[in-house]
N, C-alpha and C. Protein backbone atom coordinates (compact mmCIF):
# COMPACT_ATOMS: atom_id res chain seq x y z
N UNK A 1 0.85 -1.16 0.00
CA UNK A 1 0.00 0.00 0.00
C UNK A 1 0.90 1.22 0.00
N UNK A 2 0.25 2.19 -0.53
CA UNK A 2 1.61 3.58 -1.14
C UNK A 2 0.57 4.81 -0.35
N UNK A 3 1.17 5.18 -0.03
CA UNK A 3 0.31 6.30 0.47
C UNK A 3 1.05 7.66 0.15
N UNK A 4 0.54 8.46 -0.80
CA UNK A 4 1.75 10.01 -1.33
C UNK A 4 0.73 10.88 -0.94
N UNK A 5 2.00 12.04 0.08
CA UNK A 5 1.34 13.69 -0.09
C UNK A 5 2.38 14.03 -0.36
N UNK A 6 1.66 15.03 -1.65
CA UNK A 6 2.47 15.56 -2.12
C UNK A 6 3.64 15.40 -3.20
N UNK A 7 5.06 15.70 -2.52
CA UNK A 7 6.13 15.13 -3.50
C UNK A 7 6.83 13.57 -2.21
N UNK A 8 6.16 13.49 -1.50
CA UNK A 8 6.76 12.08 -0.30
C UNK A 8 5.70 11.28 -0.90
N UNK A 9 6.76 10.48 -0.73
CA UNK A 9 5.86 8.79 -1.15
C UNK A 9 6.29 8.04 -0.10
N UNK A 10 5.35 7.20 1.14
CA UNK A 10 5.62 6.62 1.68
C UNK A 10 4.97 4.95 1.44
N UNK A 11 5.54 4.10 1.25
CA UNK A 11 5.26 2.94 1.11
C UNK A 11 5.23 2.28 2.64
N UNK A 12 4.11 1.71 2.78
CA UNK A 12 3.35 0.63 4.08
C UNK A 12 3.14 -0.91 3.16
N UNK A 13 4.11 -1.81 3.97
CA UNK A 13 3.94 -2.96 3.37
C UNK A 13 3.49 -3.93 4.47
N UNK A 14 2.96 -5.14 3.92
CA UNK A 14 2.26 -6.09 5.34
C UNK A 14 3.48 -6.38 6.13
N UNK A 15 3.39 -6.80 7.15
CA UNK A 15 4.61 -7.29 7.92
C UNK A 15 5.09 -6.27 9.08
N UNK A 16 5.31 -5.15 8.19
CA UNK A 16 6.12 -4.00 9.17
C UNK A 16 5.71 -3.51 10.74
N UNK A 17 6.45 -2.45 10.89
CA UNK A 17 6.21 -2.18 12.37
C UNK A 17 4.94 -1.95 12.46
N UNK A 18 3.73 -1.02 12.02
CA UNK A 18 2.77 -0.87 11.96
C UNK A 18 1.93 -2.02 12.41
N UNK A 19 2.21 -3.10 11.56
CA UNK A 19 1.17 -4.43 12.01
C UNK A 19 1.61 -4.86 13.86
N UNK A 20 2.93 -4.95 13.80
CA UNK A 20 3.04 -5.37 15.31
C UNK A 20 2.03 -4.24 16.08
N UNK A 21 2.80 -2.78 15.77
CA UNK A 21 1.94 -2.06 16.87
C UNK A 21 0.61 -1.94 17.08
N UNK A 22 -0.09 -2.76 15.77
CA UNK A 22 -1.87 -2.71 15.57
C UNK A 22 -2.33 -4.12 16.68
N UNK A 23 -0.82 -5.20 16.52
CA UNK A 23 -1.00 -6.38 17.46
C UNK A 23 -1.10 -6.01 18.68
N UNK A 24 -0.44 -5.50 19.33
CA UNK A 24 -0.02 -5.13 20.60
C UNK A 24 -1.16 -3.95 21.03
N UNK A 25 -1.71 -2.85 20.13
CA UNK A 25 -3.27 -2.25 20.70
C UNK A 25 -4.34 -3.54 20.98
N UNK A 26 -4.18 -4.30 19.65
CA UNK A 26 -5.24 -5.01 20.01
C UNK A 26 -5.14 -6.20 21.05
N UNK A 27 -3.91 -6.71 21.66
CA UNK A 27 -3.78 -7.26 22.73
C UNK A 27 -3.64 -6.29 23.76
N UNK A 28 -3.77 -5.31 24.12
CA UNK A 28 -4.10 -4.58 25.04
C UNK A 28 -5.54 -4.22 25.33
N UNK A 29 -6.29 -4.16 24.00
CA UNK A 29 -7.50 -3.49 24.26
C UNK A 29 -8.31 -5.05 24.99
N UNK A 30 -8.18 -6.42 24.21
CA UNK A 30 -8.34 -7.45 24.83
C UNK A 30 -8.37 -7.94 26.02
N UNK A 31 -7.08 -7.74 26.75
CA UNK A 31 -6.79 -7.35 28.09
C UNK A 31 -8.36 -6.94 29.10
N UNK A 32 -7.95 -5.31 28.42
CA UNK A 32 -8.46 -4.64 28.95
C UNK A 32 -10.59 -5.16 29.05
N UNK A 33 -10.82 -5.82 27.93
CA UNK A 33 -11.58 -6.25 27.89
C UNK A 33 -12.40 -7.46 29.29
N UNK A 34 -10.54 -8.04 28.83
CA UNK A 34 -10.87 -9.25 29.63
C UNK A 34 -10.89 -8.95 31.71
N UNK A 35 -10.46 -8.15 31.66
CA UNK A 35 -10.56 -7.36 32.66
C UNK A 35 -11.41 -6.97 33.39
N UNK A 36 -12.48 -6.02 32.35
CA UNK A 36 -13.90 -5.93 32.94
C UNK A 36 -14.72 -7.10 32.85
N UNK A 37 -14.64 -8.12 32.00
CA UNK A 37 -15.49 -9.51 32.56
C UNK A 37 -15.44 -9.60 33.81
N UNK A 38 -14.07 -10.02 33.85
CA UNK A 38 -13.92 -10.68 35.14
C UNK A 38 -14.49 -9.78 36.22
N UNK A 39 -14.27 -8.41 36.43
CA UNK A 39 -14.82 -7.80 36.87
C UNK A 39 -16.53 -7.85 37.00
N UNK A 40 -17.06 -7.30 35.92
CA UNK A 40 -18.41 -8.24 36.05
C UNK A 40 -18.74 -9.11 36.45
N UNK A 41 -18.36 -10.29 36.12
CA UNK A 41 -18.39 -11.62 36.68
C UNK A 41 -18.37 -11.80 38.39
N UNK A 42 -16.84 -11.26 38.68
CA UNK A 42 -16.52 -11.59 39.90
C UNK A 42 -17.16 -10.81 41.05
N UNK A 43 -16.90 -9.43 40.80
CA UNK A 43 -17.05 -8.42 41.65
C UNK A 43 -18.59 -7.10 41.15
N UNK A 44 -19.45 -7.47 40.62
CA UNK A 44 -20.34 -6.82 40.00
C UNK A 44 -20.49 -5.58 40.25
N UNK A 45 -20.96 -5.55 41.68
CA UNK A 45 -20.90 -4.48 42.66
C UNK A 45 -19.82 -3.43 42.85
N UNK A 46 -19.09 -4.17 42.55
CA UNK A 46 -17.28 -2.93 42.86
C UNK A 46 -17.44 -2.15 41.25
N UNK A 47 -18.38 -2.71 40.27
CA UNK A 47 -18.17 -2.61 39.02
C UNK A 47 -19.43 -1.03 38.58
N UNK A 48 -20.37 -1.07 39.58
CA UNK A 48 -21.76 -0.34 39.39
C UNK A 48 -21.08 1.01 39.23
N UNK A 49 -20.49 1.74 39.98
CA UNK A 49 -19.87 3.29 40.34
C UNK A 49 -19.17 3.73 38.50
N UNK A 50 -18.09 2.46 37.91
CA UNK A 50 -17.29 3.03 36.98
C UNK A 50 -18.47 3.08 35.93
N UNK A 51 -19.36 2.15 35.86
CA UNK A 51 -20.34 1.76 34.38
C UNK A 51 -21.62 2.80 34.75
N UNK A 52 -22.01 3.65 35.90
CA UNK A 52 -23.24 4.34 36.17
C UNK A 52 -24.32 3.19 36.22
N UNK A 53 -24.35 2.02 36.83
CA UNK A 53 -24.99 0.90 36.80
C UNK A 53 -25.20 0.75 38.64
N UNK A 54 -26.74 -0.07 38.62
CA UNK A 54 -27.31 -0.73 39.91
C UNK A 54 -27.85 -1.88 39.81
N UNK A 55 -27.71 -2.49 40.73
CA UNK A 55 -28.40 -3.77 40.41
C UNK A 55 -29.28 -3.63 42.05
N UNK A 56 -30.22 -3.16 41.10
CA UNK A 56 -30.88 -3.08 42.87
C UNK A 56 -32.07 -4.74 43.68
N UNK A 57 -31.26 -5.56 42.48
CA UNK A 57 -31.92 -7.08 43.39
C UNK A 57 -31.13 -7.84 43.22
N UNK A 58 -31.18 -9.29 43.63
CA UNK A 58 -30.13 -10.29 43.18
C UNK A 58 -29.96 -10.43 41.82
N UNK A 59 -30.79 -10.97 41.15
CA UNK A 59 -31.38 -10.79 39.73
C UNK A 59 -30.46 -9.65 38.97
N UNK A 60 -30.42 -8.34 39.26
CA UNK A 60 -29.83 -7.56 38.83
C UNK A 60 -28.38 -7.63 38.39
N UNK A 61 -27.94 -8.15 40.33
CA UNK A 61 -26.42 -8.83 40.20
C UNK A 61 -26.05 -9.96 38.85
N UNK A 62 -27.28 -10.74 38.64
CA UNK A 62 -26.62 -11.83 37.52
C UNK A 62 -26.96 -11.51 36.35
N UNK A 63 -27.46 -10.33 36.44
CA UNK A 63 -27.72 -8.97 34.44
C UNK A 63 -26.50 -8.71 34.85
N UNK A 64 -26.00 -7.91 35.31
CA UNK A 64 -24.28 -7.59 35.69
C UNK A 64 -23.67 -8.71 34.86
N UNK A 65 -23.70 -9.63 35.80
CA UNK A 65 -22.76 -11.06 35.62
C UNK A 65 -23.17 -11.61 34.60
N UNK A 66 -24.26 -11.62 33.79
CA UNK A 66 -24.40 -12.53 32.46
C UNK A 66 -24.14 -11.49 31.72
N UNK A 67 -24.90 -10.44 31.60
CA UNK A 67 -25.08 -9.45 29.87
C UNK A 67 -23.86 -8.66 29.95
N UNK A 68 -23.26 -7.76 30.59
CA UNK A 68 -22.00 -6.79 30.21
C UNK A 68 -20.96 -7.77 30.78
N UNK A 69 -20.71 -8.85 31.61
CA UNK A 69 -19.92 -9.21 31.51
C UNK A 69 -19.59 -10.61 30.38
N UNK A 70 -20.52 -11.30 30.21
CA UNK A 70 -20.54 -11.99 28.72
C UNK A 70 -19.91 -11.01 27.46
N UNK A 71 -20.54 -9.89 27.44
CA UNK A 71 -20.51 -8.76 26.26
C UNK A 71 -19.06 -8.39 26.43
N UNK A 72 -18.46 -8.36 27.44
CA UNK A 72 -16.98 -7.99 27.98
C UNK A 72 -16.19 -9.16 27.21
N UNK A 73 -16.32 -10.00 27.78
CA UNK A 73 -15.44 -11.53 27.76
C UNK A 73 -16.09 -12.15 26.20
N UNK A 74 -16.72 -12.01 25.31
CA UNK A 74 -17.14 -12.32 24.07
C UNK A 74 -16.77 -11.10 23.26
N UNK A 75 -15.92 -9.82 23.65
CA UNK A 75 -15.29 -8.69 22.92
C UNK A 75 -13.47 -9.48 23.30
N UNK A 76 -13.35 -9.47 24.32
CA UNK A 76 -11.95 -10.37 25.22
C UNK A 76 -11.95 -11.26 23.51
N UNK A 77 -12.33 -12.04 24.09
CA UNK A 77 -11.75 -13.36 23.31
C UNK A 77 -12.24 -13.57 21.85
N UNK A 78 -12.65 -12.42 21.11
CA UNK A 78 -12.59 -12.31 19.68
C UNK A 78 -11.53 -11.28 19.32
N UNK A 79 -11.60 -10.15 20.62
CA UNK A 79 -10.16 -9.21 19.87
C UNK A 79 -9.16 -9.97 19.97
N UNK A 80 -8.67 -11.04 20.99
CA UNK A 80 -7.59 -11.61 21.05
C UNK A 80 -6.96 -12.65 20.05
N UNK A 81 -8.36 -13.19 20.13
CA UNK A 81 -8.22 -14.04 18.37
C UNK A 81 -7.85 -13.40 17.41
N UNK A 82 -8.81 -12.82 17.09
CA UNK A 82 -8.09 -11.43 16.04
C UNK A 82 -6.98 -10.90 15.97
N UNK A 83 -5.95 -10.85 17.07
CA UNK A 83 -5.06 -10.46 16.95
C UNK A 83 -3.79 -11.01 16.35
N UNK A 84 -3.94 -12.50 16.42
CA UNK A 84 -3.30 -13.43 16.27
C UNK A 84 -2.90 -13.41 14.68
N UNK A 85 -1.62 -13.63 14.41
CA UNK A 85 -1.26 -13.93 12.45
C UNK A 85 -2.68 -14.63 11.89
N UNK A 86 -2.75 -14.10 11.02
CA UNK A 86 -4.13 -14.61 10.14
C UNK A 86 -5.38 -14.98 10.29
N UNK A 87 -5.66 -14.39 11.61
CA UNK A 87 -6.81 -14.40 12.45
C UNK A 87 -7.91 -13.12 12.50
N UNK A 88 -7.48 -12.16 11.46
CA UNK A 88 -7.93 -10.39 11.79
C UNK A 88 -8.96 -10.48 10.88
N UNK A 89 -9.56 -11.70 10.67
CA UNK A 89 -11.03 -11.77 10.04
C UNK A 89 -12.46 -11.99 11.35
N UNK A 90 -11.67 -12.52 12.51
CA UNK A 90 -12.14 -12.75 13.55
C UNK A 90 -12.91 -11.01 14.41
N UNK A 91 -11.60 -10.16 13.61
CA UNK A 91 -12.49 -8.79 14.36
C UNK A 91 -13.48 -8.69 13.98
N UNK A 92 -14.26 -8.68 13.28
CA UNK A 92 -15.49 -8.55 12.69
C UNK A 92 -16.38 -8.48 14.12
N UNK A 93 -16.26 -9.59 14.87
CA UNK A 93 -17.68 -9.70 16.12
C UNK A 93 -17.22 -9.19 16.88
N UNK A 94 -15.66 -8.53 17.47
CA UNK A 94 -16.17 -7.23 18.49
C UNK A 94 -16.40 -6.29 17.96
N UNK A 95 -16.10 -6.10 16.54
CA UNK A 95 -16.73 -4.59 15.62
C UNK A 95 -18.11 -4.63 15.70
N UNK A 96 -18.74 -5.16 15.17
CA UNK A 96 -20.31 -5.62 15.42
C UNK A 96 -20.84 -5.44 16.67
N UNK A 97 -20.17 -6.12 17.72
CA UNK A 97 -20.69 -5.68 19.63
C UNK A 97 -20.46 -4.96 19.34
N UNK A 98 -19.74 -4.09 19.06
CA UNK A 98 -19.54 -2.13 19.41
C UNK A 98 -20.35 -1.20 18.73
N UNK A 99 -20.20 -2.05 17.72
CA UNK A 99 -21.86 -1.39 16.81
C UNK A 99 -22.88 -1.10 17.35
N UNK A 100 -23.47 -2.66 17.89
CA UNK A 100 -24.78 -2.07 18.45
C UNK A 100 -24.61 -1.60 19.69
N UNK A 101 -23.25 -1.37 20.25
CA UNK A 101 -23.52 -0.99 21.85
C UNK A 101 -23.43 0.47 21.35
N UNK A 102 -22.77 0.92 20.53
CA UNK A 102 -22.76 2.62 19.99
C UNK A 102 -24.36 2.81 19.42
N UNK A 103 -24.86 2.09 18.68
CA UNK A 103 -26.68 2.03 18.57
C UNK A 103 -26.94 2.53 19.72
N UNK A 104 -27.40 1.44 20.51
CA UNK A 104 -27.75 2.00 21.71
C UNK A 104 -27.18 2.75 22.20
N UNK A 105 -26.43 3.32 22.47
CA UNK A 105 -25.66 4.57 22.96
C UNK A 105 -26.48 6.11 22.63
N UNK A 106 -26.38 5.81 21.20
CA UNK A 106 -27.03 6.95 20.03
C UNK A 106 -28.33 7.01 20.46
N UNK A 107 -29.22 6.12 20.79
CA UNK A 107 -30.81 6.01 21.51
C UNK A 107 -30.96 6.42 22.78
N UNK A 108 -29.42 6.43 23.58
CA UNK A 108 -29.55 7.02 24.93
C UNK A 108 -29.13 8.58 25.28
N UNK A 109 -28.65 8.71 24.02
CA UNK A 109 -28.31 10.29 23.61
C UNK A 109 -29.43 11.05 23.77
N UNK A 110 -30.33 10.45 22.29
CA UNK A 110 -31.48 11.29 21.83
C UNK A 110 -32.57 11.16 22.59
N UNK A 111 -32.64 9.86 23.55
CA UNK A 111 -33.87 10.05 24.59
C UNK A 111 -33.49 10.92 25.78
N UNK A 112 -32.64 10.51 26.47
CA UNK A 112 -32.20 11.19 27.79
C UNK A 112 -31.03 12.64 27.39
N UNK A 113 -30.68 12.78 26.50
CA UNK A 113 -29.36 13.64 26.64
C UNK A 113 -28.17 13.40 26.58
N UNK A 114 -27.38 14.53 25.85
CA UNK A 114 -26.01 14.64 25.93
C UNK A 114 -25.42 14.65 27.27
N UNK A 115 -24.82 14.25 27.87
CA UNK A 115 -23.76 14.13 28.85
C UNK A 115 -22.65 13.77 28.94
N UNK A 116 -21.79 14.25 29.65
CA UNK A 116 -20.66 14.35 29.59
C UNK A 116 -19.88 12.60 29.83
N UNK A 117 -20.42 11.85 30.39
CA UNK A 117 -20.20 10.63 30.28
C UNK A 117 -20.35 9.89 29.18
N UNK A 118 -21.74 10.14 28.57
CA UNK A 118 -22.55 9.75 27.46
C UNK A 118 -20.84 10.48 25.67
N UNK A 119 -20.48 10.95 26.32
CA UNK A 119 -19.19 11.52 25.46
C UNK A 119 -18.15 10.71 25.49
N UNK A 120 -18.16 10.33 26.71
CA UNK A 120 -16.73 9.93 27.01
C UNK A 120 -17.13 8.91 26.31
N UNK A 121 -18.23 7.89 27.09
CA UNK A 121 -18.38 6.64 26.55
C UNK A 121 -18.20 6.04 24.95
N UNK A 122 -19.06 7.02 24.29
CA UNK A 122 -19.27 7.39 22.65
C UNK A 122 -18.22 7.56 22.05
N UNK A 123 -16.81 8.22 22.50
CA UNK A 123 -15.62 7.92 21.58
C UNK A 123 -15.06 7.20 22.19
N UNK A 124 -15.00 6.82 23.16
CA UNK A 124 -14.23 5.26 23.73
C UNK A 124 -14.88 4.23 22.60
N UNK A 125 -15.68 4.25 22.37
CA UNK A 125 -16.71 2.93 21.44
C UNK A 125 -15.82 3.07 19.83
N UNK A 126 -16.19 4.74 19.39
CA UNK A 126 -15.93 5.39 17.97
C UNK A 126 -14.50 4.62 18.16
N UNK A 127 -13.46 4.96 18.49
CA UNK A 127 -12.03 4.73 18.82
C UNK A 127 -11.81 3.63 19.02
N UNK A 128 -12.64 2.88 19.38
CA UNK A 128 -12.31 1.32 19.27
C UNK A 128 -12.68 0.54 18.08
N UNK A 129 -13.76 0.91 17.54
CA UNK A 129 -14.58 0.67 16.10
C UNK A 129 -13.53 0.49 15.15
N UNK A 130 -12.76 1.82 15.30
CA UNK A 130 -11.79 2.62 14.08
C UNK A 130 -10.64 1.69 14.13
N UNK A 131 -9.92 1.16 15.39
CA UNK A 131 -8.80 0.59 15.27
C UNK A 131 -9.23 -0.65 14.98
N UNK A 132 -10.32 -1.56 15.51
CA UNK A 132 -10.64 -2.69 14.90
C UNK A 132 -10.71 -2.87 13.66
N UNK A 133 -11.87 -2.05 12.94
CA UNK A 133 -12.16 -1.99 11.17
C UNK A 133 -10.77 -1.77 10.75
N UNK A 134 -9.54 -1.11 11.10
CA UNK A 134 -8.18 -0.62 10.79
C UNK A 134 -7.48 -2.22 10.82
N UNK A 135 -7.50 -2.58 11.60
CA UNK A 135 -7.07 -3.46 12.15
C UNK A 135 -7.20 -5.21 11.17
N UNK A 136 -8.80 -4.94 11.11
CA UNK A 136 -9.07 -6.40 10.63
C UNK A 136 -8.85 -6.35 8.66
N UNK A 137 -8.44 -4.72 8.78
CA UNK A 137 -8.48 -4.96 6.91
C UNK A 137 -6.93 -4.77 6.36
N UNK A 138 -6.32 -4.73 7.52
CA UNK A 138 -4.99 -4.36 7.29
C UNK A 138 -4.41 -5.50 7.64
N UNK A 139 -4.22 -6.30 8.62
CA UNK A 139 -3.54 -7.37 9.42
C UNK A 139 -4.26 -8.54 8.05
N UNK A 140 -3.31 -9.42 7.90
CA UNK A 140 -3.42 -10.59 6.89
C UNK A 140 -4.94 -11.41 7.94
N UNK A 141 -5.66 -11.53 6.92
CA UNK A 141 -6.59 -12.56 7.37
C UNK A 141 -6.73 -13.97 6.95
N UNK A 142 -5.77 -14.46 6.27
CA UNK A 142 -5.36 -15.97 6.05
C UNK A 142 -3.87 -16.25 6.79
N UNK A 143 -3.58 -17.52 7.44
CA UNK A 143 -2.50 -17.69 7.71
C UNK A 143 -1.76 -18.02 7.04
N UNK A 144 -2.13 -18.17 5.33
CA UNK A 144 -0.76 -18.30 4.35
C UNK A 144 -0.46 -17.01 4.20
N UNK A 145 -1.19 -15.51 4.31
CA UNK A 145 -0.92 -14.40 4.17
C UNK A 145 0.04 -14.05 5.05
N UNK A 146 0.05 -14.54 6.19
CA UNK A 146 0.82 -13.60 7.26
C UNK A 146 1.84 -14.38 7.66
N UNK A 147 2.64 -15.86 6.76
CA UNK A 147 3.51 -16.38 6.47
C UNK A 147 4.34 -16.11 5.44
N UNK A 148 3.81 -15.29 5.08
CA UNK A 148 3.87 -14.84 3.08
C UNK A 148 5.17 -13.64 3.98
């Protein structure tokens, strides 16, 4: 891939530093993923304050523990796959979770309001979208590609 401004021509080829450092976001963001599962999962409650979340019955506690932390740990372990040589066809399904969690996001905008969380949250999502879609069309998605 050639990318020119101007009178510079810079050539980006598969392999290079670029792909490691797209590896290494996306094993971080994974991480980080896998992180808040467990969190969900384990500690639900310690989890309510950072997400603006209550679980005001038991029941509630295991919406915690099944839906955002499933949604956590099923983003975990597809970015991580994804990250892997010839695996960046796999981003596709945390691009998709982020999709519709930015959907809904966009529905919690226009019913309740802009807020300043409702911001933060919304380019945390945008910014993750961007490096994934970046990510899964750039990184070889066959493993004869990323042997090549």
């Amino acid at each position: 891939m050639a990318i020119e401004h101007k009178n510079t021509k810079i050539i980006i080829e598969k392999g290079t530093i670029l792909d490691k450092v797209l590896r290494v976001i996306l094993t971080l963001m994974g991480i980080v993923a896998l992180l808040g599962s467990v969190g969900f999962m384990l500690d639900p409650a310690g989890m309510e304050a950072d997400f603006a979340v209550v679980a005001s019955r038991t029941d509630g506690l295991g919406t915690l523990r099944g839906d955002l932390g499933g949604m956590f740990l099923t983003a975990a372990i597809f970015i991580l796959y994804g990250s892997r040589p010839g695996k960046s066809a796999w981003l596709i399904v945390p691009t998709v979770l982020l999709l519709a969690v930015l959907f809904g996001r966009g529905i919690h905008i226009v019913l309740d309001g802009l807020t300043q969380p409702a911001i933060r949250s919304t380019l945390i999502e945008i910014v993750s979208i961007v490096i994934l879609e970046f990510a899964r069309r750039r990184l070889p998605a066959l493993e004869k590609e990323a042997n090549a």
